[in-house]
N, C-alpha and C. Protein backbone atom coordinates (compact mmCIF):
# COMPACT_ATOMS: atom_id res chain seq x y z
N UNK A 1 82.73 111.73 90.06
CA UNK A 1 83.93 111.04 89.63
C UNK A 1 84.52 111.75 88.41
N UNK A 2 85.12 112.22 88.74
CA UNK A 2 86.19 113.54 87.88
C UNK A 2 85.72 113.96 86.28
N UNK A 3 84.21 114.64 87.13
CA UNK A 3 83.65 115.13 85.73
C UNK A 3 84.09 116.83 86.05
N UNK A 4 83.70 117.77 85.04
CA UNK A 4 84.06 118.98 85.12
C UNK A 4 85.60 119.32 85.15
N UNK A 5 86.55 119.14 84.83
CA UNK A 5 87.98 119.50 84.88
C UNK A 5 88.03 119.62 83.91
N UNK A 6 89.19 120.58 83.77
CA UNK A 6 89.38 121.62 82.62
C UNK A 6 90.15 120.35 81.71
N UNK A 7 90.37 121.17 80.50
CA UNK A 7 90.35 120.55 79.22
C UNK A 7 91.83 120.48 79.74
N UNK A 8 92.98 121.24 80.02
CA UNK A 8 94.02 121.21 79.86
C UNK A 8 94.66 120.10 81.80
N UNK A 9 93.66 119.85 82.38
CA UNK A 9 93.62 118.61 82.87
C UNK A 9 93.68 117.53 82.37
N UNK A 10 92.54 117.47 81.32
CA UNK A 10 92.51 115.92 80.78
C UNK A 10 93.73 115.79 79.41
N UNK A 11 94.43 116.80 79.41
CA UNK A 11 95.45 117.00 78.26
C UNK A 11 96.71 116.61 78.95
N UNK A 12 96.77 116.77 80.20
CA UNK A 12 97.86 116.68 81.14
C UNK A 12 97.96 115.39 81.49
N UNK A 13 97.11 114.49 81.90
CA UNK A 13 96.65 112.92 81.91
C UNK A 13 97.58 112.53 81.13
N UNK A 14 96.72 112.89 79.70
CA UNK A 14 97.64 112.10 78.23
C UNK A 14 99.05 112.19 77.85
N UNK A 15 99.20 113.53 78.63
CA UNK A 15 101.19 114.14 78.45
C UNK A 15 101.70 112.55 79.30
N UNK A 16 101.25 112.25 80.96
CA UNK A 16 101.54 111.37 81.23
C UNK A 16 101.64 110.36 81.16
N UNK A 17 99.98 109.88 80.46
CA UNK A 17 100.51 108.45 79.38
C UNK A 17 101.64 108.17 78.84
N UNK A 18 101.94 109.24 78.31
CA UNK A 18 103.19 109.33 77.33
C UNK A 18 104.56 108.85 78.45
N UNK A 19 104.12 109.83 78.99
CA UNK A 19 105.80 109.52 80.26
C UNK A 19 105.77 108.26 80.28
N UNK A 20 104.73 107.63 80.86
CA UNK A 20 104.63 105.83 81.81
C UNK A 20 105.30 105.17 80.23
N UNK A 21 104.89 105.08 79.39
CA UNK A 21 105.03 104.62 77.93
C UNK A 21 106.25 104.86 77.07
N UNK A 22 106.76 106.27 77.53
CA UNK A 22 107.82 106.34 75.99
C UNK A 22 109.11 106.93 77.06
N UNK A 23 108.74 107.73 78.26
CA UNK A 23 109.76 108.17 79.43
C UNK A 23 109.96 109.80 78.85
N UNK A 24 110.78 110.36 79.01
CA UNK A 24 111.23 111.60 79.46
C UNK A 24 112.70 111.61 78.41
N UNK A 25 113.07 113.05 78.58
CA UNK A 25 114.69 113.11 77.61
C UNK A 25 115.16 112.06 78.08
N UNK A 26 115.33 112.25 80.09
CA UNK A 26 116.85 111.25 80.54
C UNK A 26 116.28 110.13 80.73
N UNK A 27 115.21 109.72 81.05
CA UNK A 27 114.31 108.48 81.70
C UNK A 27 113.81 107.86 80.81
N UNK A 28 113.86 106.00 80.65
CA UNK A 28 112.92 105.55 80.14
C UNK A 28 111.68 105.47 80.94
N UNK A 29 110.53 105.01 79.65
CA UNK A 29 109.31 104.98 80.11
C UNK A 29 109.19 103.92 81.38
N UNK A 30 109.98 102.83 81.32
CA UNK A 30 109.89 102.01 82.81
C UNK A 30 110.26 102.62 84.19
N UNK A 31 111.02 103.85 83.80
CA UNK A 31 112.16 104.25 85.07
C UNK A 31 111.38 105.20 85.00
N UNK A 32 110.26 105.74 84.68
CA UNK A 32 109.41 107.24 84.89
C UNK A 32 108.20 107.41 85.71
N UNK A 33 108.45 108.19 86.77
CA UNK A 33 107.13 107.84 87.82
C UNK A 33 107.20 106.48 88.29
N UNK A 34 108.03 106.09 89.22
CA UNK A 34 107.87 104.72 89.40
C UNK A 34 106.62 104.57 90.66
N UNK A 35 106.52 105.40 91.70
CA UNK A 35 105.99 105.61 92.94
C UNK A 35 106.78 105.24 93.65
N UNK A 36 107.75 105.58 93.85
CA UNK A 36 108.81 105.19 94.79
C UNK A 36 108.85 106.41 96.01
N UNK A 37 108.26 107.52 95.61
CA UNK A 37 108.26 108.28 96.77
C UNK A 37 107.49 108.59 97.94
N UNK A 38 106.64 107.30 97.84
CA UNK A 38 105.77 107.06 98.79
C UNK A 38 106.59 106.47 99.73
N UNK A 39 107.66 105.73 99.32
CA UNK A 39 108.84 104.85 100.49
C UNK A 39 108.81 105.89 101.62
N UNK A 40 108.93 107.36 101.66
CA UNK A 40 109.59 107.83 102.19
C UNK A 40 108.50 108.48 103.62
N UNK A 41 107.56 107.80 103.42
CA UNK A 41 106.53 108.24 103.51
C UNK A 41 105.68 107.22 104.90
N UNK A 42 105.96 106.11 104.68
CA UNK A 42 105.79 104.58 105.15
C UNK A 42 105.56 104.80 106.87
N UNK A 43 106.72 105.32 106.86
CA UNK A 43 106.24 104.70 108.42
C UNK A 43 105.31 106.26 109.52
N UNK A 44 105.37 107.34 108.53
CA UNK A 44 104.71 108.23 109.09
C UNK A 44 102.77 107.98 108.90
N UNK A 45 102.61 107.44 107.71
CA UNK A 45 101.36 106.68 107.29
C UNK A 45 101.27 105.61 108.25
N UNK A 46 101.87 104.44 108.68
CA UNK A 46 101.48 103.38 108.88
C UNK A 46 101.07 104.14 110.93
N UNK A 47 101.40 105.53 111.38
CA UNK A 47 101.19 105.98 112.38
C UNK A 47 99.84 106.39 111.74
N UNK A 48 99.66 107.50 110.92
CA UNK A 48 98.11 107.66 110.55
C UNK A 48 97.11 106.46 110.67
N UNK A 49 97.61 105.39 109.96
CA UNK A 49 96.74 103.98 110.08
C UNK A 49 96.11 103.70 111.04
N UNK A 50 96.89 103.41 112.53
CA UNK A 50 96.78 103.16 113.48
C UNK A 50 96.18 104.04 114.19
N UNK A 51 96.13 105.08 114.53
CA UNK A 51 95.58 105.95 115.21
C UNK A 51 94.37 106.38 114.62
N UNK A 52 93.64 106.46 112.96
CA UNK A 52 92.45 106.16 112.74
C UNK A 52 91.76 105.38 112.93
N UNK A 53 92.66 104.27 113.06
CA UNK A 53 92.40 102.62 112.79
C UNK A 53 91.53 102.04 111.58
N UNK A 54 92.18 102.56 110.72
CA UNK A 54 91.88 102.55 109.02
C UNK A 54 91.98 100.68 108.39
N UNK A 55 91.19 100.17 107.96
CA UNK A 55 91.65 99.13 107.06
C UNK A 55 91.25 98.95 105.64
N UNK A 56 91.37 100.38 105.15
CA UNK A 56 91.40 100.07 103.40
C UNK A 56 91.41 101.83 103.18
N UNK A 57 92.82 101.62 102.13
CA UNK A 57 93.36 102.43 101.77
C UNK A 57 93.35 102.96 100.23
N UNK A 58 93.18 104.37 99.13
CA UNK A 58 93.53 103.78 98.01
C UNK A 58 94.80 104.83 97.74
N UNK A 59 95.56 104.82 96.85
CA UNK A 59 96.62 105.72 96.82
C UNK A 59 96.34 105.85 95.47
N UNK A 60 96.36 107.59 95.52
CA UNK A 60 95.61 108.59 94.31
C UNK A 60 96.59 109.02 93.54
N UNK A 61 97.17 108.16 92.43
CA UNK A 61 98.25 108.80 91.69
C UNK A 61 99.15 108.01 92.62
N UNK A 62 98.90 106.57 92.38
CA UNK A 62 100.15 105.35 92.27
C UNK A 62 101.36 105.37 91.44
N UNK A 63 101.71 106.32 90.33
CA UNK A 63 101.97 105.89 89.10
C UNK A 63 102.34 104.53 89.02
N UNK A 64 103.84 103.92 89.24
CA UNK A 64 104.03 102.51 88.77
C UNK A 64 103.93 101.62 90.01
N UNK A 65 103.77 102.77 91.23
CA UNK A 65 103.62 101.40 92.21
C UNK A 65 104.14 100.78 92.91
N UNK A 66 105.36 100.93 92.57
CA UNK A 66 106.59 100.52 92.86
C UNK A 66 107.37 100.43 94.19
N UNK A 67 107.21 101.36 95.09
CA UNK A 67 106.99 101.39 96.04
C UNK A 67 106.12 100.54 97.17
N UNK A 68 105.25 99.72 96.73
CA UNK A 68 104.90 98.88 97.19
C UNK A 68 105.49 97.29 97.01
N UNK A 69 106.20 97.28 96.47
CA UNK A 69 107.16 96.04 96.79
C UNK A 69 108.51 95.88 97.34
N UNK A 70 108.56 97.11 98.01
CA UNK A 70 109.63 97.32 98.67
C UNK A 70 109.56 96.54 100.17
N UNK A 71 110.48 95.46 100.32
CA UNK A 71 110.77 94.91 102.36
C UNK A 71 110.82 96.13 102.69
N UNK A 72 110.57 95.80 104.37
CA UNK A 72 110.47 97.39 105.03
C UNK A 72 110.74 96.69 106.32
N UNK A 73 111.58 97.29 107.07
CA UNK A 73 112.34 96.75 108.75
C UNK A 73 111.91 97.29 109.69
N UNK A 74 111.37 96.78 110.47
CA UNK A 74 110.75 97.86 111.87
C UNK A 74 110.85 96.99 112.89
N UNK A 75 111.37 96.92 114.27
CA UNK A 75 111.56 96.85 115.52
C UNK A 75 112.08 95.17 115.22
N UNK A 76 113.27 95.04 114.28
CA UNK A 76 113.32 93.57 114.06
C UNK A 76 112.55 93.17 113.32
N UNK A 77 111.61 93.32 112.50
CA UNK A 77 110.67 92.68 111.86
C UNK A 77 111.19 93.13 110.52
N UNK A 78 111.16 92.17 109.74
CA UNK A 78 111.15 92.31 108.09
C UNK A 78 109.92 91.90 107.32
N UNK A 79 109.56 93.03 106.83
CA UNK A 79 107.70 93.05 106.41
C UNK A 79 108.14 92.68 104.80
N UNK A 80 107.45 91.95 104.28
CA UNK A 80 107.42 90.87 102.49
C UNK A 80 107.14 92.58 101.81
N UNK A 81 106.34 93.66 102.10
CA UNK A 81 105.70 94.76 101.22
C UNK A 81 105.14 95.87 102.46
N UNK A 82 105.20 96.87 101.59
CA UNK A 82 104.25 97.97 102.55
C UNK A 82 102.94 97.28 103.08
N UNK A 83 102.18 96.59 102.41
CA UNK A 83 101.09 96.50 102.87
C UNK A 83 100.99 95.31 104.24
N UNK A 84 102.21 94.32 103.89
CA UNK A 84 102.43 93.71 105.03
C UNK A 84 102.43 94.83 106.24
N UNK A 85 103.14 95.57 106.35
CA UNK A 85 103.95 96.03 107.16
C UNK A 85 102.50 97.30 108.00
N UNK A 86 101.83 97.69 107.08
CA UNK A 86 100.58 98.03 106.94
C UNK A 86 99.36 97.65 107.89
N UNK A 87 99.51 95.99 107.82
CA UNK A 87 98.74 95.27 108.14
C UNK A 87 97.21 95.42 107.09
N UNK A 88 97.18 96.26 106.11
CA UNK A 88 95.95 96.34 105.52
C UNK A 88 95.67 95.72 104.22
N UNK A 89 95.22 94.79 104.12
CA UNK A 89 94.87 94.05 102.78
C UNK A 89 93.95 95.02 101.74
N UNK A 90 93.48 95.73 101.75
CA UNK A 90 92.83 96.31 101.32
C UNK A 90 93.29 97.85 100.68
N UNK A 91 94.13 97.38 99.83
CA UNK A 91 94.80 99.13 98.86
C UNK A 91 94.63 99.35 97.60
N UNK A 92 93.47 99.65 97.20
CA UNK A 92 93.61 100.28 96.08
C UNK A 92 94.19 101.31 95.15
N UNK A 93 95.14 101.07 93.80
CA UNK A 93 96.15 101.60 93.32
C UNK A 93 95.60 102.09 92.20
N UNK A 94 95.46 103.69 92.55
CA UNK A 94 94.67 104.27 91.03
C UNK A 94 96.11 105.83 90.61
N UNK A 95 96.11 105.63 89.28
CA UNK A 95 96.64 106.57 88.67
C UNK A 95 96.06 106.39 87.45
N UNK A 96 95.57 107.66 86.45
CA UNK A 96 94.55 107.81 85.35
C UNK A 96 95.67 107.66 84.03
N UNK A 97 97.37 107.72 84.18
CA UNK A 97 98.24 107.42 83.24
C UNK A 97 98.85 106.39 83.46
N UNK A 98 98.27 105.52 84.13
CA UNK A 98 98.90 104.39 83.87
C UNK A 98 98.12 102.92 84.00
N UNK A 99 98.30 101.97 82.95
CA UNK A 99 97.17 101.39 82.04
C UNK A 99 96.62 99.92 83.40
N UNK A 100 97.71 99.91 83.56
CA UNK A 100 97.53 98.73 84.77
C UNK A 100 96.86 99.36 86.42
N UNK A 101 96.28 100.52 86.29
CA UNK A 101 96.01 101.16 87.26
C UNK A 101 95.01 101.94 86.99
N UNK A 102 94.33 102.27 85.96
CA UNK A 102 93.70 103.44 85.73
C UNK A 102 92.17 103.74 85.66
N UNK A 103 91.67 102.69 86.63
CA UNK A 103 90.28 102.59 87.16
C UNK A 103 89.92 103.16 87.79
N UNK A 104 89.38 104.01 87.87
CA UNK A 104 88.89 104.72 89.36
C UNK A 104 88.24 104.08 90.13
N UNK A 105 88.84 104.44 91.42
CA UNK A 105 88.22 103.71 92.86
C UNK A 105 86.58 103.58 93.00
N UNK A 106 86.69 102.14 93.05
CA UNK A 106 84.84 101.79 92.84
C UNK A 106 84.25 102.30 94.16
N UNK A 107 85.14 102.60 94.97
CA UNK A 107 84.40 102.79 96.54
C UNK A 107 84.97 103.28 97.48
N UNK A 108 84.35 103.96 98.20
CA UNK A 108 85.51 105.12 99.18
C UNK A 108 85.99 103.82 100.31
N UNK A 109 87.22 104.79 100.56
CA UNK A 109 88.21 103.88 101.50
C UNK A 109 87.93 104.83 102.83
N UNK A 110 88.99 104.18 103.40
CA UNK A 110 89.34 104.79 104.89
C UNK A 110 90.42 105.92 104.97
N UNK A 111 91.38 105.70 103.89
CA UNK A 111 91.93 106.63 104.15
C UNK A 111 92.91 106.83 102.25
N UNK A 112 92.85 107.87 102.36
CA UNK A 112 93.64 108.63 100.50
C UNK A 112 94.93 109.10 100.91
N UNK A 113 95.67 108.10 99.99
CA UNK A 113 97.65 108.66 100.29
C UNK A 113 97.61 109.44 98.82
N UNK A 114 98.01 110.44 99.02
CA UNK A 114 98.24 111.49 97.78
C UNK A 114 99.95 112.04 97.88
N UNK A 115 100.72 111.54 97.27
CA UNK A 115 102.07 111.71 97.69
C UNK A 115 103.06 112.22 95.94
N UNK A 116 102.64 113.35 96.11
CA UNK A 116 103.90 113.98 95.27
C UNK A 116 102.84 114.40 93.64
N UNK A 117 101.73 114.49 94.11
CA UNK A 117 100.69 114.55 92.89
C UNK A 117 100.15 115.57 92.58
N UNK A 118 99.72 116.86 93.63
CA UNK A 118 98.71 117.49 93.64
C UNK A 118 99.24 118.57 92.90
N UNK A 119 100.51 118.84 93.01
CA UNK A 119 101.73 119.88 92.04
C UNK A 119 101.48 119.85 90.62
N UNK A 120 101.03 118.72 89.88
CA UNK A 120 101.02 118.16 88.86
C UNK A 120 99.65 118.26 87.87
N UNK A 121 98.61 118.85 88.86
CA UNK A 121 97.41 119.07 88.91
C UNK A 121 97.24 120.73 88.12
N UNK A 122 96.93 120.97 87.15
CA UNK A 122 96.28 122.44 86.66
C UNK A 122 95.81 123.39 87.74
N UNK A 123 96.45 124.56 88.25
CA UNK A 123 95.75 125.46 88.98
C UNK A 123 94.52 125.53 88.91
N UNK A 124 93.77 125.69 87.71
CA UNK A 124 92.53 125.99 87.64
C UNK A 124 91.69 124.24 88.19
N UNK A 125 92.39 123.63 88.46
CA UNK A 125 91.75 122.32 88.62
C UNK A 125 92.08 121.89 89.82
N UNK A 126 92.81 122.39 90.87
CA UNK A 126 92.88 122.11 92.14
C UNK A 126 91.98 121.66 93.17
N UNK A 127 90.90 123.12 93.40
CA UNK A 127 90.13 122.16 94.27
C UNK A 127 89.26 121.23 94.29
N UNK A 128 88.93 121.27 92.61
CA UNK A 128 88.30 119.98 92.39
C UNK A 128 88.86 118.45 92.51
N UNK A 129 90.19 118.97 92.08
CA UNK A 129 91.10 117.54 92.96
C UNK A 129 90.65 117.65 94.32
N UNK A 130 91.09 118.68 95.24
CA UNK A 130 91.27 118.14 96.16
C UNK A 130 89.82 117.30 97.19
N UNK A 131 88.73 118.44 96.34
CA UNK A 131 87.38 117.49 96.89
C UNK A 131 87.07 116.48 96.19
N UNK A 132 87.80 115.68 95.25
CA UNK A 132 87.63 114.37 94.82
C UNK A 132 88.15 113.75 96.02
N UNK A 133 89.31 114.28 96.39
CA UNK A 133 90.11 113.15 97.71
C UNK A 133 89.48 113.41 98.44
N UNK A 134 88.79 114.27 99.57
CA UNK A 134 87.75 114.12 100.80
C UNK A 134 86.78 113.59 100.00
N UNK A 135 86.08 113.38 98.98
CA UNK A 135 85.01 112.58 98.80
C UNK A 135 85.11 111.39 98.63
N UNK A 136 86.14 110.35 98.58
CA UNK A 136 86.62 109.56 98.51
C UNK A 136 87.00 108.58 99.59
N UNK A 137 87.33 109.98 100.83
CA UNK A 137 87.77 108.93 102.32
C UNK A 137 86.49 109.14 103.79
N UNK A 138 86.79 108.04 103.93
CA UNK A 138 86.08 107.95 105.19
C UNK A 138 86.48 108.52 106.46
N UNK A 139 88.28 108.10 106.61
CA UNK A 139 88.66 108.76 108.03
C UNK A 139 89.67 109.81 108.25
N UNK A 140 90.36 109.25 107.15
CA UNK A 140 91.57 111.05 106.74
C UNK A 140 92.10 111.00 105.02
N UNK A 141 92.58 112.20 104.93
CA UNK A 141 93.53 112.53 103.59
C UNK A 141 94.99 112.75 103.79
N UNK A 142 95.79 112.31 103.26
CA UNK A 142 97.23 112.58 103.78
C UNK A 142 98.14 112.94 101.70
N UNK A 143 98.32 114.01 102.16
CA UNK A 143 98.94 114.34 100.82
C UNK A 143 100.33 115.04 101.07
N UNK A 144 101.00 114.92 100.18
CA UNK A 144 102.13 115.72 100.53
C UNK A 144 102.27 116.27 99.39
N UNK A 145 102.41 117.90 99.23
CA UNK A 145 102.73 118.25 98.06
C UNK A 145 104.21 118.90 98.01
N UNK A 146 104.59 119.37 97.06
CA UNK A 146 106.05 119.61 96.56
C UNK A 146 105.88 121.02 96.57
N UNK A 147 106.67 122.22 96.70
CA UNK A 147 106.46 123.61 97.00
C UNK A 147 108.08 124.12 95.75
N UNK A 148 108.58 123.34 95.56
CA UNK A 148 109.68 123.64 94.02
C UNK A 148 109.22 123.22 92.66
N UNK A 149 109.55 123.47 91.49
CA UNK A 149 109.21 123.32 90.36
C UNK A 149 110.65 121.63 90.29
N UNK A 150 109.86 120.76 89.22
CA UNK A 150 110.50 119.69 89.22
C UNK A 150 111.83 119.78 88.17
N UNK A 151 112.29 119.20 88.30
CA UNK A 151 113.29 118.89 87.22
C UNK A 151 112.75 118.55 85.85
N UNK A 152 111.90 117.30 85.19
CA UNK A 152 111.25 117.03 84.14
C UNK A 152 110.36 118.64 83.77
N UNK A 153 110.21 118.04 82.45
CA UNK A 153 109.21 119.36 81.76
C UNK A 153 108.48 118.59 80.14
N UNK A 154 107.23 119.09 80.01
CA UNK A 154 106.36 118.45 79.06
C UNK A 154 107.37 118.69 77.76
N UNK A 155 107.00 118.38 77.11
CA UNK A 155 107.33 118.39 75.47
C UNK A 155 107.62 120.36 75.29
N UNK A 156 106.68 120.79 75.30
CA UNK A 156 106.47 121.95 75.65
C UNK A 156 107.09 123.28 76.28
N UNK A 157 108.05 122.49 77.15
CA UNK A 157 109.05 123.03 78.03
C UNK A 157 108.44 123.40 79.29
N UNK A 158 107.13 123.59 79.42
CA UNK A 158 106.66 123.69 80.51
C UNK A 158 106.74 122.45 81.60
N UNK A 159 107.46 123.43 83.24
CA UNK A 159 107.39 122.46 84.06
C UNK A 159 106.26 121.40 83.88
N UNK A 160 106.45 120.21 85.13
CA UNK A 160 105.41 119.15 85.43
C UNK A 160 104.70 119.54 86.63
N UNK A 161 105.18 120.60 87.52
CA UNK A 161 104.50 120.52 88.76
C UNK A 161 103.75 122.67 88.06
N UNK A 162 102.92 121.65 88.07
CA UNK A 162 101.88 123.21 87.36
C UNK A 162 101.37 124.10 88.39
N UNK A 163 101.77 123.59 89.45
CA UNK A 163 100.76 124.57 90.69
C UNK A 163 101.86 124.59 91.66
N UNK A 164 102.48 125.30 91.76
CA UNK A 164 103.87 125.54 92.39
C UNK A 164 103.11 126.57 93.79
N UNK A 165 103.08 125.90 94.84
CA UNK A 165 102.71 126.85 95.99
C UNK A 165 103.13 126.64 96.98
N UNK A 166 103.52 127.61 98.18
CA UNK A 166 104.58 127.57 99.50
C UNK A 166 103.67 126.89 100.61
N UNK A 167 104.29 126.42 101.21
CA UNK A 167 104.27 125.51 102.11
C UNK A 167 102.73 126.50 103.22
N UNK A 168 102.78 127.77 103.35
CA UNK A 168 101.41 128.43 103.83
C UNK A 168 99.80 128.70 103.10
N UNK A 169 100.33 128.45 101.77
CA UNK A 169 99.67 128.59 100.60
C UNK A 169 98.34 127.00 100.44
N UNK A 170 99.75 125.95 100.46
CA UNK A 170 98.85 125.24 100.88
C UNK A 170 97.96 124.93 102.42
N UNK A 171 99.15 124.84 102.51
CA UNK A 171 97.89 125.00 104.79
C UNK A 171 96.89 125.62 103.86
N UNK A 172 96.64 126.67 103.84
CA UNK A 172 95.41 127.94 103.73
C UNK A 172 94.43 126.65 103.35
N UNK A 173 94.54 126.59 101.88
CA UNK A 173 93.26 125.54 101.21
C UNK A 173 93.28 124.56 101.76
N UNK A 174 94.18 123.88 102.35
CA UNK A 174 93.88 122.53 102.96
C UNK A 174 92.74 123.18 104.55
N UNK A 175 93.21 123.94 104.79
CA UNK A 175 92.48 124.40 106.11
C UNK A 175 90.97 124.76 105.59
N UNK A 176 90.82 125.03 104.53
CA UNK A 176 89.21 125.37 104.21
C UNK A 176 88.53 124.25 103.85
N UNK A 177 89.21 123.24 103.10
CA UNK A 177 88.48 121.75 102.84
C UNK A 177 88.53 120.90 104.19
N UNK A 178 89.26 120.89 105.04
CA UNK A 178 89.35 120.10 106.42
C UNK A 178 87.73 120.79 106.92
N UNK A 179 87.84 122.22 107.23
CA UNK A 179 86.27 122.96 107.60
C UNK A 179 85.05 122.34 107.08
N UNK A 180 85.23 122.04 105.83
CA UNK A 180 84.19 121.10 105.14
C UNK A 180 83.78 120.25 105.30
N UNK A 181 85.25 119.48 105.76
CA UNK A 181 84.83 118.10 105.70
C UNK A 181 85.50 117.24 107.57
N UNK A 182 84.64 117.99 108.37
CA UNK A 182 84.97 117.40 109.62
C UNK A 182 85.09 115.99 110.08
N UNK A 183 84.65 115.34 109.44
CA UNK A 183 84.48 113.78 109.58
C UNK A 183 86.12 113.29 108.79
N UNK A 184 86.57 113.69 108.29
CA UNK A 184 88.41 113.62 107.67
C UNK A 184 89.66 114.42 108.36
N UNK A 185 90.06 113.54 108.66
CA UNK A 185 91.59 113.92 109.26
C UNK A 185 92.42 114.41 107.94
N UNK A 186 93.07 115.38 108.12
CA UNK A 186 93.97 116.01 107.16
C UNK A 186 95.23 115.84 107.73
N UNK A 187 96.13 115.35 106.68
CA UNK A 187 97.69 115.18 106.85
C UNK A 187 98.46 115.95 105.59
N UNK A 188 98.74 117.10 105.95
CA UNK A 188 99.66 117.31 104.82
C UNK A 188 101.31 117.56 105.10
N UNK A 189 101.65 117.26 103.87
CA UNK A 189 103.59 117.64 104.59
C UNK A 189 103.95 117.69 102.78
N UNK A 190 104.99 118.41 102.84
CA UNK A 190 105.72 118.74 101.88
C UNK A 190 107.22 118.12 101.20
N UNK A 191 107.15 118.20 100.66
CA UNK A 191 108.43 117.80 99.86
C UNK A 191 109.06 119.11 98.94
N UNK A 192 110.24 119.26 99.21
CA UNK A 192 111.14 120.55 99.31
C UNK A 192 112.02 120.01 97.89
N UNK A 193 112.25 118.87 97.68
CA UNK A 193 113.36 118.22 97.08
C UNK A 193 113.22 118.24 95.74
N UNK A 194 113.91 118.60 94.53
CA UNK A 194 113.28 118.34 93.35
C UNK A 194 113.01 116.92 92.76
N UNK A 195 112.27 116.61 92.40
CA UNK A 195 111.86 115.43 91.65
C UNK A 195 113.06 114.93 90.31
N UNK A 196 113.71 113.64 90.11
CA UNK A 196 114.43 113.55 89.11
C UNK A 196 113.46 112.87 88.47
């Protein structure tokens, strides 16, 4: 449970405290990282669900979450939340910068939504992320990472998405941890779009 990561990992955490807490030049701290870009995400997951037949989920780098109280419409139906819509009672919401969330998952799930996070992660600290998330799930990993540098930038001026890599770059490593870990379905997809 996320021992060994580099120093300028656990420095990167605290930059984000800061975001959830004080916000960005243009953003307040409420309007920063909301998790809203998991919305976009919903009904291609709720196909992963089903076809694992998953019932407990945790999402790795929730930031605010927010995204989960969103109604959601499907074939006539108006679902109260994602998780309605889900059908899975069982979602655990971990992000390490943000205070109402920042427990780590007491127990592996069925399946790890990693959506718009792994960019954000220290090169030198990658695959130790990424074998935190296969150690974590039981039946798949579904991440989507970002392949552009974001709009926001630390205090520092340095971008937020620290590991900027093309859409083959990732396949590659995702294809060597899937080898590893045969018992996990791998879902990855990208996001092209810059982050506001």
């Amino acid at each position: 449970m996320y021992k060994d990561f580099s120093e300028k990992y656990y420095s990167t955490i605290e930059e984000y405290v800061d975001f959830h807490e004080n916000g960005t030049e243009k953003t307040s701290g409420e309007e920063t990282f909301l998790g809203s870009s998991l919305m976009r995400w919903v009904f291609h997951i709720n196909n992963i669900i089903k076809s694992t037949q998953s019932t407990s989920l945790i999402d790795f780098g929730c930031g605010k979450a927010m995204g989960y109280n969103n109604k959601i419409t499907a074939d006539d139906v108006l679902y109260q939340n994602v998780q309605d819509f889900w059908k899975i009672n069982d979602v655990y919401l971990y992000d390490p910068a943000v205070k109402k969330y920042n427990k780590y998952p007491p127990k592996k799930a069925d399946g790890i939504i990693c959506t718009d996070v792994i960019e954000h992660i220290p090169p030198e600290d990658i695959n130790k992320f990424i074998q935190e998330l296969y150690k974590l799930s039981n039946k798949f990993i579904f991440v989507v990472a970002a392949t552009i540098p974001a709009e926001k930038t630390f205090k520092n001026g340095e971008n937020v998405h620290l590991t900027i890599k093309n859409k083959n770059e990732w396949l590659d490593i995702f294809r060597s941890f899937a080898k590893q870990n045969p018992g996990v379905r791998t879902f990855l997809e990208f996001n092209d779009a810059s982050e506001k």
